[in-house]
Protein backbone atom coordinates (compact mmCIF):
# COMPACT_ATOMS: atom_id res chain seq x y z
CA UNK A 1 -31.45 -38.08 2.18
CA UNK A 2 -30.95 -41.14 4.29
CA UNK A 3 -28.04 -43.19 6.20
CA UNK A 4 -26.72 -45.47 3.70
CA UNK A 5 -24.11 -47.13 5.15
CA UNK A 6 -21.22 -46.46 7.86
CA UNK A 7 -17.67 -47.65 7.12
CA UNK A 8 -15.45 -49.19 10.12
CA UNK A 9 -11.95 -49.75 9.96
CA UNK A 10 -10.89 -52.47 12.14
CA UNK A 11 -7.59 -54.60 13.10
CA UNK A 12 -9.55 -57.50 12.75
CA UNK A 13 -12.64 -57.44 10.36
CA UNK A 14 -14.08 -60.48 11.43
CA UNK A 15 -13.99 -60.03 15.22
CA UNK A 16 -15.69 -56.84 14.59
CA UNK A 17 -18.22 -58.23 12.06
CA UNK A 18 -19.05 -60.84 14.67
CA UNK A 19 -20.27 -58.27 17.40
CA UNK A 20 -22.23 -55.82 14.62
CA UNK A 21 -23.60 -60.01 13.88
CA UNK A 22 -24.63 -60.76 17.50
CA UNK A 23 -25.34 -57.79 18.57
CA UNK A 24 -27.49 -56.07 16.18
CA UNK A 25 -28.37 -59.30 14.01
CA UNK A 26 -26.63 -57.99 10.87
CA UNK A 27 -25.62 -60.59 8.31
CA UNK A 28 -22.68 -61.27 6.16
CA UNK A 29 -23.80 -59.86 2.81
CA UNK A 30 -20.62 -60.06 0.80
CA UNK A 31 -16.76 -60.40 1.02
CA UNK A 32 -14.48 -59.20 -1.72
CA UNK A 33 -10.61 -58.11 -1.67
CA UNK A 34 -9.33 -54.91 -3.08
CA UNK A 35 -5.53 -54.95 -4.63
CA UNK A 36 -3.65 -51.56 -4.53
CA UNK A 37 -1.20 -50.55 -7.17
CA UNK A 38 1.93 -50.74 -4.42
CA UNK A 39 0.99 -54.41 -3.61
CA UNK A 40 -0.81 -53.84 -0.28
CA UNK A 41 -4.53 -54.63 0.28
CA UNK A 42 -7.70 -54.06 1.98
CA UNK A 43 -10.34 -56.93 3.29
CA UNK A 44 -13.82 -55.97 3.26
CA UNK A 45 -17.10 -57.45 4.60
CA UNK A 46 -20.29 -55.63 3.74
CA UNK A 47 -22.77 -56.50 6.32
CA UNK A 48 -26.72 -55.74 5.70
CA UNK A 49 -29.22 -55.22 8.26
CA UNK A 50 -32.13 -58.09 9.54
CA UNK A 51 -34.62 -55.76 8.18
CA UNK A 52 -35.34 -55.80 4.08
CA UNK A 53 -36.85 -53.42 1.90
CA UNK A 54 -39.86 -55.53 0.32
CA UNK A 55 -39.28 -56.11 -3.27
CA UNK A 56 -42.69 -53.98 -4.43
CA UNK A 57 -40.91 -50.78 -3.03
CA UNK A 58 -38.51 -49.38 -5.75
CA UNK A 59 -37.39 -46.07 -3.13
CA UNK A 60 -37.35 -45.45 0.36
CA UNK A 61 -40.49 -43.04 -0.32
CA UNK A 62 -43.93 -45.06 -1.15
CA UNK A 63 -47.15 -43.38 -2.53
CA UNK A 64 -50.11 -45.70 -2.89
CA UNK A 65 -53.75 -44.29 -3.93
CA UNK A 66 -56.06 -46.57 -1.84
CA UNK A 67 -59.64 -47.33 -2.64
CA UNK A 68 -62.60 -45.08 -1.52
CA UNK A 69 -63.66 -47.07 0.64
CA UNK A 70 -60.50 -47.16 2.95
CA UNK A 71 -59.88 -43.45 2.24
CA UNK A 72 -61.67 -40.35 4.55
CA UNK A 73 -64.69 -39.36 3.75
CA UNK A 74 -64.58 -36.35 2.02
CA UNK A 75 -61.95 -37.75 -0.32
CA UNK A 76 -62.87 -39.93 -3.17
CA UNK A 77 -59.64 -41.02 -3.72
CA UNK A 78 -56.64 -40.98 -0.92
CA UNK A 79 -52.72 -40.99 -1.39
CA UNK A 80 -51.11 -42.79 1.51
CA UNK A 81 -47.27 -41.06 1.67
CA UNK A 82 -44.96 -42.86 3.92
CA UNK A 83 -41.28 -43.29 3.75
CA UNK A 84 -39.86 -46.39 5.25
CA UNK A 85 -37.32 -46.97 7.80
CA UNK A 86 -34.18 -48.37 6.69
CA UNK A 87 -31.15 -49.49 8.89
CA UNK A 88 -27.90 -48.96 7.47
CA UNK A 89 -25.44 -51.31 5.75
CA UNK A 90 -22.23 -51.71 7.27
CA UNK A 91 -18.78 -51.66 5.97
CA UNK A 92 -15.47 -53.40 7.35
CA UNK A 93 -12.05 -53.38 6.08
CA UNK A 94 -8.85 -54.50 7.65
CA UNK A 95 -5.06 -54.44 5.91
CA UNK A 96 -1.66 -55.17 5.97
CA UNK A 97 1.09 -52.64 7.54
CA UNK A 98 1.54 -50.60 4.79
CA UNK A 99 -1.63 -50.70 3.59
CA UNK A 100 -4.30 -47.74 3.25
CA UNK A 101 -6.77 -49.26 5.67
CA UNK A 102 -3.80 -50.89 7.63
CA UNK A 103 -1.69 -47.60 8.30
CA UNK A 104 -5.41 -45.72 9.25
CA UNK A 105 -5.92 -48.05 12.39
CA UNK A 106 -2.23 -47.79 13.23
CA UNK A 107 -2.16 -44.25 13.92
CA UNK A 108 -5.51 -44.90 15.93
CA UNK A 109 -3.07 -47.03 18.29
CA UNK A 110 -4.50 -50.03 16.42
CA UNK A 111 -8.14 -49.99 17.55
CA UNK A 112 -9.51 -48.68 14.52
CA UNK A 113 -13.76 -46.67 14.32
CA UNK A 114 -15.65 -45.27 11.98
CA UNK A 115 -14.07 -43.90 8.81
CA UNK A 116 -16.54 -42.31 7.06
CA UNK A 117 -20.53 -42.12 7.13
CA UNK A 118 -22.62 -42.18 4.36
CA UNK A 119 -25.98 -40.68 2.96
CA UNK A 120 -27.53 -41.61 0.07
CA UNK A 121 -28.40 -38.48 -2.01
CA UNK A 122 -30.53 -38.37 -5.23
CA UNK A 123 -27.65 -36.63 -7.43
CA UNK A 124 -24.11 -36.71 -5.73
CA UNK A 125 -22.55 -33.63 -7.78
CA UNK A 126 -25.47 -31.78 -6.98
CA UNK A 127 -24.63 -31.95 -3.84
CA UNK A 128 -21.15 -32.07 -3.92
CA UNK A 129 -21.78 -28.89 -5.78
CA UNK A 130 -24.01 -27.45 -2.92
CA UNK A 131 -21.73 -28.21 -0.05
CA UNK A 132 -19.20 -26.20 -1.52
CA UNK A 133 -20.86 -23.44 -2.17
CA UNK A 134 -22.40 -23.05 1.50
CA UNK A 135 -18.81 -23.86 2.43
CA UNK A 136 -20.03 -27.37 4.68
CA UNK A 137 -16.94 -29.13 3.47
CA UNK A 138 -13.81 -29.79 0.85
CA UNK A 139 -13.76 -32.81 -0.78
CA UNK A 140 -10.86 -35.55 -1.79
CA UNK A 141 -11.77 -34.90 -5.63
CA UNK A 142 -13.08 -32.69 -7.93
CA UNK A 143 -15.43 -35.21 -8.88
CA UNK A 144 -17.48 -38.07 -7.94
CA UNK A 145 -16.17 -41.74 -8.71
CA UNK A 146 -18.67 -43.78 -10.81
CA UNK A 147 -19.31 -46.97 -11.46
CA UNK A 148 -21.88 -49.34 -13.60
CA UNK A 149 -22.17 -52.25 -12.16
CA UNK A 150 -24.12 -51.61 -9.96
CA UNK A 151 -25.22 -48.41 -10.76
CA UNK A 152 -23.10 -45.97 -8.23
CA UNK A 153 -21.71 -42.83 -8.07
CA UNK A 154 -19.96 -41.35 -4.93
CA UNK A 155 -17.52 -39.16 -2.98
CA UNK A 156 -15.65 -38.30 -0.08
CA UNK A 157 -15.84 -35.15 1.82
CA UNK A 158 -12.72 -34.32 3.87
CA UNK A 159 -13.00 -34.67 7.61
CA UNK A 160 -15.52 -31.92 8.78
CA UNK A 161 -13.96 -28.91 11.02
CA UNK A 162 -17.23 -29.08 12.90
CA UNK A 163 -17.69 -33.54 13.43
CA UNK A 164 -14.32 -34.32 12.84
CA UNK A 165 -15.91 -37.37 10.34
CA UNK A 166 -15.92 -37.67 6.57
CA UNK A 167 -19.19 -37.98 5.25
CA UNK A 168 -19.45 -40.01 1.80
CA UNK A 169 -22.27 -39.11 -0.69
CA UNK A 170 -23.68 -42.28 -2.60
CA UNK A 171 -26.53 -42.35 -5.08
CA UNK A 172 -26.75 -46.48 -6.06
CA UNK A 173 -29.30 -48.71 -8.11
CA UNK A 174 -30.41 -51.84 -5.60
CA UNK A 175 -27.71 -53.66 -3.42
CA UNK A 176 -23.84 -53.67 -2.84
CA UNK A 177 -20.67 -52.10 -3.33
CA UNK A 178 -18.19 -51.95 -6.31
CA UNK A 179 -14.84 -52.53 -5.74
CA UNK A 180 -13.34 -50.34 -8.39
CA UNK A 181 -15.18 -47.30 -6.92
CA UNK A 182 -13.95 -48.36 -3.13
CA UNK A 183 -10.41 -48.81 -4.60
CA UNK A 184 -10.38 -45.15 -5.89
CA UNK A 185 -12.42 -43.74 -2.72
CA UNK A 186 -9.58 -45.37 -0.57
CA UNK A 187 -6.63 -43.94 -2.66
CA UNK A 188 -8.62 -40.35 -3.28
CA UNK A 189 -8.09 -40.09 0.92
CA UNK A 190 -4.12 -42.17 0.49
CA UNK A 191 -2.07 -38.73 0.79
CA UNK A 192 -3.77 -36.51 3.21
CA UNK A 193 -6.28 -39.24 5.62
């Protein structure tokens, strides 16, 4: 399980992308709109991290068998197991009055934070599954929201009794976001965020 990303909720996403872009180097990686079924709206920038994944790496675990030569010397052949550091993406949406995202910072006296964290998980009902059993949290829906381009599947826990924050669960195929599964992440929270 890693940090995949951590969602912000801001008055003004661009004034906040700006700082997350000066101060920790993160760069614009996409910008897309999401249209409610009431009219309103949320604006979202997903900003990536100055560090990349190289392309050879298909997970954020990497087993390579080196030659003998390079291994010890009782070993004729040696594994090398690492797992690689990888900085988070980060998420920021503003909105309208009215709006999901727009009402949120509102009640925060208009200075918006973090919404939600999220950690990337190998199967997200599995784990949906085990939180509720060991009683860690209740979620938003009785399933997770998929979608297939990209490949991602996800969910929202309701805010923890113990943190206070909502912790998303997202398993996902390579880079970005998908706005139909935001869209229904965002309304799953609509009657009781």
């Amino acid at each position: 399980m890693r940090l995949d990303h951590i969602a912000y909720r801001s008055k003004d996403r661009y004034k906040t992308a700006e700082f997350f872009k000066k101060a920790f180097r993160y760069k614009v990686g996409t910008e897309f709109q999401i249209k409610f079924d009431d009219g309103s709206g949320a604006d979202c920038l997903a900003l990536v991290p100055p560090e990349t994944r190289h392309p050879d790496t298909e997970s954020w675990t990497y087993k390579k068998l080196l030659p003998s030569h390079l291994a010890g010397p009782a070993d004729p052949l040696y594994m090398v197991d690492c797992e690689f550091h990888a900085p988070p993406e980060i998420f920021v949406s503003d909105g309208s009055e009215g709006s999901i995202v727009g009402d949120w910072v509102a009640e925060r006296d208009n200075v918006g934070g973090i919404h939600h964290i999220a950690y990337q998980v190998e199967d997200v009902e599995a784990t949906m599954r085990e939180w509720k059993e060991k009683g860690y949290a209740e979620f938003y829906s009785e399933k997770p929201i998929s979608c297939k381009n990209p490949d991602l599947t996800q969910v929202f826990t309701k805010p923890s009794e113990l943190t206070g924050v909502i912790y998303e669960f997202i398993s996902r195929e390579g880079e970005g976001f998908c706005r139909d599964s935001i869209k229904k992440l965002m309304e799953s929270t609509k009657e009781t965020d």
